[in-house]
C-alpha atoms as a PDB file:
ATOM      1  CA  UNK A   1      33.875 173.482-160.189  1.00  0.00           C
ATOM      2  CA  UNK A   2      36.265 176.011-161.654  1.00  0.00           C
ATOM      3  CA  UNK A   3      39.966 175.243-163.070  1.00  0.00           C
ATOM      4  CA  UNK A   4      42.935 177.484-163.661  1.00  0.00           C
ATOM      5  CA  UNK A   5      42.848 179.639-166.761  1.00  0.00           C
ATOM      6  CA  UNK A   6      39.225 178.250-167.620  1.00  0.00           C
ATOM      7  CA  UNK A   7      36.470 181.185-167.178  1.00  0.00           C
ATOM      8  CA  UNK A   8      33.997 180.208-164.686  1.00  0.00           C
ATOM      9  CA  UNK A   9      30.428 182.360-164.675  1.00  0.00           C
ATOM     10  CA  UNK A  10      27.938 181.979-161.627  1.00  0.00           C
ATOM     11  CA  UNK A  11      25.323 183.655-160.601  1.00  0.00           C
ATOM     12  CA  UNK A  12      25.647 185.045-156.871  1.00  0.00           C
ATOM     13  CA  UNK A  13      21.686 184.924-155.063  1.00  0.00           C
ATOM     14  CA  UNK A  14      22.467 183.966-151.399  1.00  0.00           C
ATOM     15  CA  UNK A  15      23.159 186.727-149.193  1.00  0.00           C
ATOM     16  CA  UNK A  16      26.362 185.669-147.558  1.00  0.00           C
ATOM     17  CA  UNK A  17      28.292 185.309-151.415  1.00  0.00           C
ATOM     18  CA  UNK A  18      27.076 188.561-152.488  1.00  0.00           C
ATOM     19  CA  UNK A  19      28.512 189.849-149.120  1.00  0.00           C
ATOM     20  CA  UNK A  20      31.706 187.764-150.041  1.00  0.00           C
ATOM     21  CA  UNK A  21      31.543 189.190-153.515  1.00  0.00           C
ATOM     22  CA  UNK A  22      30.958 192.814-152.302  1.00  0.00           C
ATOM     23  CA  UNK A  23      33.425 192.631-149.713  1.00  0.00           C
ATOM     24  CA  UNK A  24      36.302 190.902-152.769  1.00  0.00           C
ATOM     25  CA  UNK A  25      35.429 193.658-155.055  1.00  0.00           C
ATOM     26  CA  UNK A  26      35.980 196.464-152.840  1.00  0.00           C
ATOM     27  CA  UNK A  27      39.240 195.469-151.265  1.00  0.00           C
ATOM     28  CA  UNK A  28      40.735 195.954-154.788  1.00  0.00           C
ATOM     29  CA  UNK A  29      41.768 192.001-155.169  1.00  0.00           C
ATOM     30  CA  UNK A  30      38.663 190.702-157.060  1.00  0.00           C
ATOM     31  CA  UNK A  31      39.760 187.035-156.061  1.00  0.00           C
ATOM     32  CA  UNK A  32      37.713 184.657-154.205  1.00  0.00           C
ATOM     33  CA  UNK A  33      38.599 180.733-154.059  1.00  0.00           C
ATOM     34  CA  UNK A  34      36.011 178.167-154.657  1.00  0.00           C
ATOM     35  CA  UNK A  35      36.362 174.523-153.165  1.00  0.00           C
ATOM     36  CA  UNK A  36      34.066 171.724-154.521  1.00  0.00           C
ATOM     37  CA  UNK A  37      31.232 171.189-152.283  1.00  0.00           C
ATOM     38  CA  UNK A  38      30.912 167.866-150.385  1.00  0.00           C
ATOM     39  CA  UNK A  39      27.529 166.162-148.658  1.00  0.00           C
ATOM     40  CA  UNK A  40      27.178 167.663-145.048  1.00  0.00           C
ATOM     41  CA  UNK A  41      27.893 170.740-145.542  1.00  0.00           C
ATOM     42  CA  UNK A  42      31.345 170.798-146.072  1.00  0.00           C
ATOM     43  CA  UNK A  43      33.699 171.548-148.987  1.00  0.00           C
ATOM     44  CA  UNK A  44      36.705 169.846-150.667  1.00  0.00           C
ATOM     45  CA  UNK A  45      40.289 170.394-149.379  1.00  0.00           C
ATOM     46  CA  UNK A  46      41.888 171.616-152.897  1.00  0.00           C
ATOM     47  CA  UNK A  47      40.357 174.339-154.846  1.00  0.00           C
ATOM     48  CA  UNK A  48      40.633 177.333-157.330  1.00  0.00           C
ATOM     49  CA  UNK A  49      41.363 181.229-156.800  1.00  0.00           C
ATOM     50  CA  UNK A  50      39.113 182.738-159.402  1.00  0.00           C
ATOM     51  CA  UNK A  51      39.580 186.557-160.301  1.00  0.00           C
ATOM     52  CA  UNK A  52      36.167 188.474-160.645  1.00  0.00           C
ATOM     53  CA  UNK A  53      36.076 190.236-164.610  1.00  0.00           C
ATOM     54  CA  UNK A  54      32.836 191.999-164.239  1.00  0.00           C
ATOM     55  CA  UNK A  55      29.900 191.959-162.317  1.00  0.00           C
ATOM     56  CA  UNK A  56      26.743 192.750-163.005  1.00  0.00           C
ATOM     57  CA  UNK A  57      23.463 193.869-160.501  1.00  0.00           C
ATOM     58  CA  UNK A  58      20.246 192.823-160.909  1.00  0.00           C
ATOM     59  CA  UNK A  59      16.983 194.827-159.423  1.00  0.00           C
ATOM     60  CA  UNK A  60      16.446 192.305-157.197  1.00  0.00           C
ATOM     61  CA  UNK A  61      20.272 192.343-155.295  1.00  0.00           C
ATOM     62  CA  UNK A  62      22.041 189.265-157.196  1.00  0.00           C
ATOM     63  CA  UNK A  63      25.180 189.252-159.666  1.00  0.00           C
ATOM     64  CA  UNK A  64      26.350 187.670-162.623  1.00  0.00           C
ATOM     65  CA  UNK A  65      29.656 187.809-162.729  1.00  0.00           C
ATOM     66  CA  UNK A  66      32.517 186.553-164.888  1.00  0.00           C
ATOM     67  CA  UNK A  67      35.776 185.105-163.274  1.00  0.00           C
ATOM     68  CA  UNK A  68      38.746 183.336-164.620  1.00  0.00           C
ATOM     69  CA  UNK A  69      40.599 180.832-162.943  1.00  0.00           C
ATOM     70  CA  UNK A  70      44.415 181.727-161.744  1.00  0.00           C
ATOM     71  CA  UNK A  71      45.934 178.788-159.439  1.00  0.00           C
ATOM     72  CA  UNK A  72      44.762 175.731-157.470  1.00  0.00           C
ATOM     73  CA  UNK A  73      44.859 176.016-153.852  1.00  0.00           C
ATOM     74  CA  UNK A  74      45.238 173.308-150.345  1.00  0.00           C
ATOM     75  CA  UNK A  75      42.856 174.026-147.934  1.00  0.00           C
ATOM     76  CA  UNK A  76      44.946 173.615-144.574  1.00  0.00           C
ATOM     77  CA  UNK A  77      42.644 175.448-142.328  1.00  0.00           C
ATOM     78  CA  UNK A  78      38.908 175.983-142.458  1.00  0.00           C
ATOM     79  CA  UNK A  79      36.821 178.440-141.278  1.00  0.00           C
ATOM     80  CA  UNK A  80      33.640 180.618-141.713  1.00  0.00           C
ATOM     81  CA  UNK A  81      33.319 184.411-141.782  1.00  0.00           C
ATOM     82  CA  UNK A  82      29.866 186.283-141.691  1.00  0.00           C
ATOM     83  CA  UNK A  83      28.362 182.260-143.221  1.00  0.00           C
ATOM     84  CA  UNK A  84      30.379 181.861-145.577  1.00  0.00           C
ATOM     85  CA  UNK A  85      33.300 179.454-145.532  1.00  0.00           C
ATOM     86  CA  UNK A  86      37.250 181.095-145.037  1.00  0.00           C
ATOM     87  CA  UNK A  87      40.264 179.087-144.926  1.00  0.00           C
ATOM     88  CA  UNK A  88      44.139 179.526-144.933  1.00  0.00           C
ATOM     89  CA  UNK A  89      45.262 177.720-148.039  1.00  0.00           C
ATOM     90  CA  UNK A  90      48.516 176.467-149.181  1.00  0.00           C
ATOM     91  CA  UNK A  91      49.112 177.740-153.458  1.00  0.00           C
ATOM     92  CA  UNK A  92      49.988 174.717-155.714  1.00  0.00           C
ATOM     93  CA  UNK A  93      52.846 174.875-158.475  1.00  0.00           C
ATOM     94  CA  UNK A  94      51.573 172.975-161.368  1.00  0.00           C
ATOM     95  CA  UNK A  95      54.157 172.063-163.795  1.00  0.00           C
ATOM     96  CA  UNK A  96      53.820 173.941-166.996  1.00  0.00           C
ATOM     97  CA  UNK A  97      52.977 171.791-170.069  1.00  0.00           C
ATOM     98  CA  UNK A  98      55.102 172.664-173.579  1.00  0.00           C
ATOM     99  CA  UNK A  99      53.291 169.745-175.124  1.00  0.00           C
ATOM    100  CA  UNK A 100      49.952 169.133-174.697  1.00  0.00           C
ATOM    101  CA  UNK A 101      49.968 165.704-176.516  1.00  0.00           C
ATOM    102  CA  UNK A 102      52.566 164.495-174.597  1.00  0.00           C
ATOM    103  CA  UNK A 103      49.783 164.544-171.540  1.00  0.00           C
ATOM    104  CA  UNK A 104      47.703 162.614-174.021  1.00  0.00           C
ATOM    105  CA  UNK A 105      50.119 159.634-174.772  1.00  0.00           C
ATOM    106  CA  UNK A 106      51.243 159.622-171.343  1.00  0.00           C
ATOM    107  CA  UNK A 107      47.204 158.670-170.250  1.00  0.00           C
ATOM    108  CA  UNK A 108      46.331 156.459-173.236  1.00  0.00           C
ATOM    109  CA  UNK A 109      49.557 154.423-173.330  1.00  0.00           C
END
């Protein structure tokens, strides 16, 4: 699960995400959106776009890599590209917040 402006480090050992990741580093973007994963097979219709910082190669073909979290995301059409899953997303404005406790007092009262 990854949130905006929250780092999010995962280790990339299945060979359709390291072709994802290859294929995101190369094109110059270094962004990638990850959905939660749901029973079945499927995956959750809001997500993150998360922006790779570094990558690092092991011997043995995976990655560590570092990303950050930029903006949440609607899935509004799903698809899969080479086995990994593709979609056409919609980009969600969150408002920003000038008060953090404000959020608090708002839940807990």
């Amino acid at each position: 699960m990854a949130f905006p402006s929250l780092p999010c480090p995962l280790h990339v050992f299945e060979p359709q995400y390291r072709l994802m990741l290859r294929r995101c580093v190369e094109s110059g973007g270094r962004r990638f959106g990850m959905c939660y994963p749901i029973d079945g097979g499927s995956f959750s219709s809001y997500g993150t776009v998360l922006y790779i910082n570094t990558v690092e190669h092991t011997a043995d073909g995976r990655s560590l890599i570092t990303t950050t979290g930029e903006k949440r995301f609607e899935v509004l059409h799903r698809s899969t590209c080479d086995g990994y899953n593709t979609g056409m997303v919609r980009f969600i404005e969150d408002e920003p917040v000038t008060n953090p406790w404000e959020i608090g007092e708002t839940l807990f009262n």
